[in-house]
Protein backbone atom coordinates (compact mmCIF):
# COMPACT_ATOMS: atom_id res chain seq x y z
CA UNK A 1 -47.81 -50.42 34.44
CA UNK A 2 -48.33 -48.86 30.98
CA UNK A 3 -51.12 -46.74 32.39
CA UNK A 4 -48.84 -45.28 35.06
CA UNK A 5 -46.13 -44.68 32.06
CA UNK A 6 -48.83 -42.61 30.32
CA UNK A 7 -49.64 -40.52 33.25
CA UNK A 8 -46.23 -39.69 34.34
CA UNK A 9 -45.59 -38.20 30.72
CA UNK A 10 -48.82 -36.45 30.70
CA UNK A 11 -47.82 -34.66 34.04
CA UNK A 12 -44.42 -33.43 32.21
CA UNK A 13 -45.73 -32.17 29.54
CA UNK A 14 -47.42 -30.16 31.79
CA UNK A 15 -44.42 -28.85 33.61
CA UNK A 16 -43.03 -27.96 30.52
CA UNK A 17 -43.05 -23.86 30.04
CA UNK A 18 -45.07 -22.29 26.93
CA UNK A 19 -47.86 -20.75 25.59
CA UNK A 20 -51.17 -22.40 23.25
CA UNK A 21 -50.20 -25.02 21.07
CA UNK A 22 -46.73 -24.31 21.09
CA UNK A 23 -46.10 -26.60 24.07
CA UNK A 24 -43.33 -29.16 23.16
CA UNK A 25 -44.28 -32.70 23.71
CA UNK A 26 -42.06 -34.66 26.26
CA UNK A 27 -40.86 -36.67 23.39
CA UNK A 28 -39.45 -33.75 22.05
CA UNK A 29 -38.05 -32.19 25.29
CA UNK A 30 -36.26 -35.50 25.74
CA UNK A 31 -35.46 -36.26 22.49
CA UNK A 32 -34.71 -32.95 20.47
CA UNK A 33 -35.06 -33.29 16.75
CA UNK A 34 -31.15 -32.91 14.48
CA UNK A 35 -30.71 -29.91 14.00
CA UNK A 36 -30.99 -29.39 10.27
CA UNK A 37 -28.74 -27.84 7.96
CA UNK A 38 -30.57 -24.70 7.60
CA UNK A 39 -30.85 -24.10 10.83
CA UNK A 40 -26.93 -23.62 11.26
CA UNK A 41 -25.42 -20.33 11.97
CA UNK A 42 -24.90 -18.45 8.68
CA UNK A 43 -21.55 -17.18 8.01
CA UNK A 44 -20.99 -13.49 8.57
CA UNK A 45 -21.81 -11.38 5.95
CA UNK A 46 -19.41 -9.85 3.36
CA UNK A 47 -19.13 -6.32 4.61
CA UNK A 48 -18.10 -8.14 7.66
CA UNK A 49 -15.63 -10.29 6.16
CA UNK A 50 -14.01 -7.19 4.03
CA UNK A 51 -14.00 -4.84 7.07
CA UNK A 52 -12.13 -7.85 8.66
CA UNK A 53 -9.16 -7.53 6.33
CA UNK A 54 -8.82 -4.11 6.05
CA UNK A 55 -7.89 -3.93 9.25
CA UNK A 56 -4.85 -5.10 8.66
CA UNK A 57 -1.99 -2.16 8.01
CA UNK A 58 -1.12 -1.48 4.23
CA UNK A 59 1.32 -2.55 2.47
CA UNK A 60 4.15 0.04 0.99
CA UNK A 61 6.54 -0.12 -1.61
CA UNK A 62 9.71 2.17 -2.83
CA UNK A 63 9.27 3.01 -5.94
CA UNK A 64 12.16 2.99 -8.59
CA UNK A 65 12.75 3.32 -12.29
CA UNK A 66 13.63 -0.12 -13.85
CA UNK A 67 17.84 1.02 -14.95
CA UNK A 68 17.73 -2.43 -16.66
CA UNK A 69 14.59 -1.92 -19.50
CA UNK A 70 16.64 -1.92 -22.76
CA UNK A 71 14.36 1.10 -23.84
CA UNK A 72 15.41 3.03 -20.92
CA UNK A 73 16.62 6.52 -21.40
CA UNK A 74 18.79 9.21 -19.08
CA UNK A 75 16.64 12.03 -18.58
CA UNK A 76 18.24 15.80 -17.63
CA UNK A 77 17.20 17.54 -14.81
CA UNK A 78 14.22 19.72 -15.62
CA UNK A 79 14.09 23.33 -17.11
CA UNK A 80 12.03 26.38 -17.08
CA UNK A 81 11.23 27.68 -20.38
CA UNK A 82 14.15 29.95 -20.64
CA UNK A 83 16.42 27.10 -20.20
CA UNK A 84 17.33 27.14 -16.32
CA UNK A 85 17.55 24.94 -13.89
CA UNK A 86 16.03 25.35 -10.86
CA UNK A 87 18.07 26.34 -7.78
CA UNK A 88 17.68 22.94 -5.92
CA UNK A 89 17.86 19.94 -8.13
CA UNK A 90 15.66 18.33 -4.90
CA UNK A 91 12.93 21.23 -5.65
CA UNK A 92 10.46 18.18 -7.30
CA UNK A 93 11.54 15.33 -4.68
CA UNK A 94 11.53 17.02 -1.10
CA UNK A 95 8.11 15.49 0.08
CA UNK A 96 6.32 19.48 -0.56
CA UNK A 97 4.17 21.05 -2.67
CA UNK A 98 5.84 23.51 -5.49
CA UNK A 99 4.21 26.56 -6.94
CA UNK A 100 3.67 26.19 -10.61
CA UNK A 101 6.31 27.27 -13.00
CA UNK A 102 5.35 29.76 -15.21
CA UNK A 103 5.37 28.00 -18.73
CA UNK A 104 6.03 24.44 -19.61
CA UNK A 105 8.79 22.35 -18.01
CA UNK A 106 11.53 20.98 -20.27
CA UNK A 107 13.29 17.69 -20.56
CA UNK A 108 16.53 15.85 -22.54
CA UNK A 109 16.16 11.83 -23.14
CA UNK A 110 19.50 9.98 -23.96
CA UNK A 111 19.36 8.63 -26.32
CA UNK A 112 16.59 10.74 -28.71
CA UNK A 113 13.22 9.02 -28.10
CA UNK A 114 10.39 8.85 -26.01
CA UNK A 115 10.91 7.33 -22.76
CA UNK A 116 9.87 4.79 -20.71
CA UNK A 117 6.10 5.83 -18.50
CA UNK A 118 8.17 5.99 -15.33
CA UNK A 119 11.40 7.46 -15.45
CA UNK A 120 13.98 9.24 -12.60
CA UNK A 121 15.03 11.86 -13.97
CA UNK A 122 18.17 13.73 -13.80
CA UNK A 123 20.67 14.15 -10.39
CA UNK A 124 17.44 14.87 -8.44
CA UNK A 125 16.11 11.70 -9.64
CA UNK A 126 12.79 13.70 -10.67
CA UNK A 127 9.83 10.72 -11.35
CA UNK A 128 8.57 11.29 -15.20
CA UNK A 129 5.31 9.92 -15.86
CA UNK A 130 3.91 9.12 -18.83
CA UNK A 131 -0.09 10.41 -18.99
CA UNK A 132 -1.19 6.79 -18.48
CA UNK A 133 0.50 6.60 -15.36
CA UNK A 134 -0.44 10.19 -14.49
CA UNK A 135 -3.69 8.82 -14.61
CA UNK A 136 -3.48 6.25 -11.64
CA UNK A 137 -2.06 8.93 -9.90
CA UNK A 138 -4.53 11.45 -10.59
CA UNK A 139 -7.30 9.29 -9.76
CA UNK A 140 -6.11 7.02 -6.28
CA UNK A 141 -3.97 9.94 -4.63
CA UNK A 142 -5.25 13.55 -5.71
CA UNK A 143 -3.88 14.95 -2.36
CA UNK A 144 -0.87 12.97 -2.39
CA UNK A 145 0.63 14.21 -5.88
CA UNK A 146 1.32 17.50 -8.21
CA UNK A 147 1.20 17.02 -11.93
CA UNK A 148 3.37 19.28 -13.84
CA UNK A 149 3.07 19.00 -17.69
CA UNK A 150 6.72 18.75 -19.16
CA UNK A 151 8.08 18.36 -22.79
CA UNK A 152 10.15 15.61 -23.74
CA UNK A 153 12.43 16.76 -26.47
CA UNK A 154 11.71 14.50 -29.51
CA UNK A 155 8.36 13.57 -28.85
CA UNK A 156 4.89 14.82 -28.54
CA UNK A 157 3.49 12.16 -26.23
CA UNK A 158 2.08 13.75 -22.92
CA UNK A 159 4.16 13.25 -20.03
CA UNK A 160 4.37 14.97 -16.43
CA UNK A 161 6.60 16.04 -13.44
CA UNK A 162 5.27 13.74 -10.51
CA UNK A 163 5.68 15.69 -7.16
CA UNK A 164 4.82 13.64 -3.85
CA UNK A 165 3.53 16.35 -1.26
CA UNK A 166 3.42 14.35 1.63
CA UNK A 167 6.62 14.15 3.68
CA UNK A 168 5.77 11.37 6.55
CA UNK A 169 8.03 10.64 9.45
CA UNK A 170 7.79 6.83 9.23
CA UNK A 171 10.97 5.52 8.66
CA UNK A 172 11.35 2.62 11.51
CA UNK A 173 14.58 2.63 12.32
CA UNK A 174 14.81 -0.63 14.14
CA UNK A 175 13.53 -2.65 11.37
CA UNK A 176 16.29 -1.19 8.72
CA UNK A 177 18.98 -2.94 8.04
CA UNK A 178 20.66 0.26 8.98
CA UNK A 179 19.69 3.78 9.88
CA UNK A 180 21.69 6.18 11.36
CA UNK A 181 20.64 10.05 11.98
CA UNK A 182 22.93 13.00 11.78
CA UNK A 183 23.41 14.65 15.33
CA UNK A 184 24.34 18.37 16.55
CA UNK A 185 27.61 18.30 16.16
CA UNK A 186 27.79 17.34 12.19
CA UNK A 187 25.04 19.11 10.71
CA UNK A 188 23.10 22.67 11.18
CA UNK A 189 20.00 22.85 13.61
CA UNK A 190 17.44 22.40 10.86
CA UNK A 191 18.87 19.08 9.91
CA UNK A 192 19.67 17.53 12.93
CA UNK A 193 17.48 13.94 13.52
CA UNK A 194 18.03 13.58 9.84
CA UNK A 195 19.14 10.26 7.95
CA UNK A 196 22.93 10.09 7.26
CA UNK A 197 22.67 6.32 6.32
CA UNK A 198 19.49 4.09 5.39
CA UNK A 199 19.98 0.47 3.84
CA UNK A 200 16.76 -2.37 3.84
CA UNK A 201 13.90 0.53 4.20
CA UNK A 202 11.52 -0.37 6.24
CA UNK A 203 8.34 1.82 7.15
CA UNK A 204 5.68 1.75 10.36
CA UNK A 205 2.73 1.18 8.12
CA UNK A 206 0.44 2.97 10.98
CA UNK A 207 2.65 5.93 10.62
CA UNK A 208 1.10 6.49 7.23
CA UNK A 209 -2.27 5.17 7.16
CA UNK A 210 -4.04 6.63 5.02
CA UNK A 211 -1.29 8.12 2.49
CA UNK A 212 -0.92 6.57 -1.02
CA UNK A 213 1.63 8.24 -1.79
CA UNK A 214 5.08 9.97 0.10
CA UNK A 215 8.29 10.64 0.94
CA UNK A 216 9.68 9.57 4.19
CA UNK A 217 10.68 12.51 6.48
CA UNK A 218 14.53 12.74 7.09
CA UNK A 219 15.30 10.43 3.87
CA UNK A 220 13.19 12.06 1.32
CA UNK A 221 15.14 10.16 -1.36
CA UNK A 222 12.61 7.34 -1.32
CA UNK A 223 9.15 7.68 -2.95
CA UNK A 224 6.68 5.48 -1.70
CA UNK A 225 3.22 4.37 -3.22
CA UNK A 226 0.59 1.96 -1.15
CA UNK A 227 -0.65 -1.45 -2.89
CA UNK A 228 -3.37 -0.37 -4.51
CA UNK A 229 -1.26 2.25 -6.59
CA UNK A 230 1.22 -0.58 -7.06
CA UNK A 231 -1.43 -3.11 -8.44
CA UNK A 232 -3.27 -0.27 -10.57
CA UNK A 233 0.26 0.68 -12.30
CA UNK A 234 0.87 -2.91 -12.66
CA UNK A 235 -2.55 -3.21 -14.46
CA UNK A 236 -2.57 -0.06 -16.38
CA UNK A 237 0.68 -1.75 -18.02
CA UNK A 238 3.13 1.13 -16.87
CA UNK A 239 6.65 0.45 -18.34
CA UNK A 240 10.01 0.92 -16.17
CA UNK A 241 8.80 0.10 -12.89
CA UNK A 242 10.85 -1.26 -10.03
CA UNK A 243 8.86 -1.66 -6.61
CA UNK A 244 11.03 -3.21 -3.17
CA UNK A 245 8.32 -3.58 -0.19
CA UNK A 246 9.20 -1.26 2.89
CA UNK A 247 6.45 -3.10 4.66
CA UNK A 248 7.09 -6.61 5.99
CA UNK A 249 4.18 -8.75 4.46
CA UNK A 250 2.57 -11.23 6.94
CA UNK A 251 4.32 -14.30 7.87
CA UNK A 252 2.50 -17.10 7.00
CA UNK A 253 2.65 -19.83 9.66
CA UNK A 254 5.40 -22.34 9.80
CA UNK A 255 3.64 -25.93 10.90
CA UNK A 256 6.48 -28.31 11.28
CA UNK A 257 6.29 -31.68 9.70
CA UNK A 258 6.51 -34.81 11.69
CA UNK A 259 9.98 -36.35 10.32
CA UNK A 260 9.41 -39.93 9.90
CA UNK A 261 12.54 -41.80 10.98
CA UNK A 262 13.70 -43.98 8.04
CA UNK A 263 13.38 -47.89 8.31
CA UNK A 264 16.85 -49.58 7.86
């Protein structure tokens, strides 16, 4: 009996596909050994992992001067060295690149003082940046932005003229609270398909992939900046920011909880 045992195993083994001493034993092919920790799959690398999530679209924010910072000053509009305004108070804030102005730009704080880094300035609501700020902008979005030097009366620190030169049509009107568009019959040719109305801004994040930092086509009001020039700000320590996200952030998901009924 045993001797037939040992024969029938020896004529598996031989069955068994391989090559030299390789061949498994028919122990083994019957009875596999654990596999051992090492022998696990290995999580994907890094690169993988980081190309994973930036995949996903970027987040935008509008970005405002903080109106409540009790060391916030009105700024005026600004002025050419001889004093004037320029014909459009919108020249610095239409989402386009302006041609230098010949000399330094000029502006007013109310009260006397140096200003906040990031100001609005004036009816045009001009951004004023402080040279720290200047510098995240400089750095993260060099074809997004113009830096003009300007003069802050009173004070000698450096600040600049921030001009966003990328005018995106990404407004999503659906996602808005509200968004309405001015039509043929109210406004010249030129303007038609432009925003009368726009409350809860909201953005299509593929619309501007790619852009740090714009103005939305139609409702160039807005400036917008991407996350990482909202986190770098943030860290630099910039002074009279205000940010509102245009961009809905993920929704994380919503596991409901098994209600246990309560025991009279």
């Amino acid at each position: 009996m045993f001797r037939r045992l040992t024969q029938a195993l020896r004529k598996l083994t031989r069955r068994i596909p391989g090559a030299g001493g390789d061949v498994p034993s028919a122990r083994e092919t019957l009875f596999p050994p654990p596999q051992l920790p090492e022998d696990r799959p290995r999580p994907k690398p890094a690169a993988r992992r980081a190309a994973a999530r930036a995949s996903r679209p970027t987040r935008y924010f509008d970005l405002h001067d903080d109106f409540r910072h009790p060391a916030r000053r009105e700024l005026s509009d600004p002025v050419g060295p001889d004093g004037r305004k320029s014909d459009s108070v919108w020249l610095y804030t239409s989402g386009t690149p302006v041609a230098p102005p010949r000399g330094r730009l000029e502006v007013t704080p109310d009260p006397e003082g140096a200003p906040l880094d990031f100001s609005l300035a004036g009816a045009g609501l001009t951004p004023i940046v402080h040279a720290r700020a200047a510098t995240v902008f400089r750095e993260l979005a060099p074809d997004d932005v113009q830096l003009l030097p300007v003069d802050v009366e009173g004070t000698r620190e450096p600040y600049f003229v921030l001009v966003a030169t990328r005018l995106v049509p990404c407004i999503d009107d659906p996602a808005c609270a509200e968004a309405s568009r001015y039509t043929a019959d109210e406004v010249p040719a030129e303007r038609v398909g432009h925003y009368r109305t726009v409350r809860g801004l909201r953005i299509d994040a593929r619309r501007a992939a790619g852009v740090r930092v714009l103005r939305t086509w139609g409702w160039p009001v807005s400036l917008i900046v991407s996350e990482g020039i909202k986190e770098a700000l943030e860290h630099a320590g910039v002074s009279g920011l205000r940010f509102a996200e245009v961009t809905e952030p993920p929704r994380p998901s919503r596991r409901r909880k098994a209600r246990r009924k309560s025991r009279r």
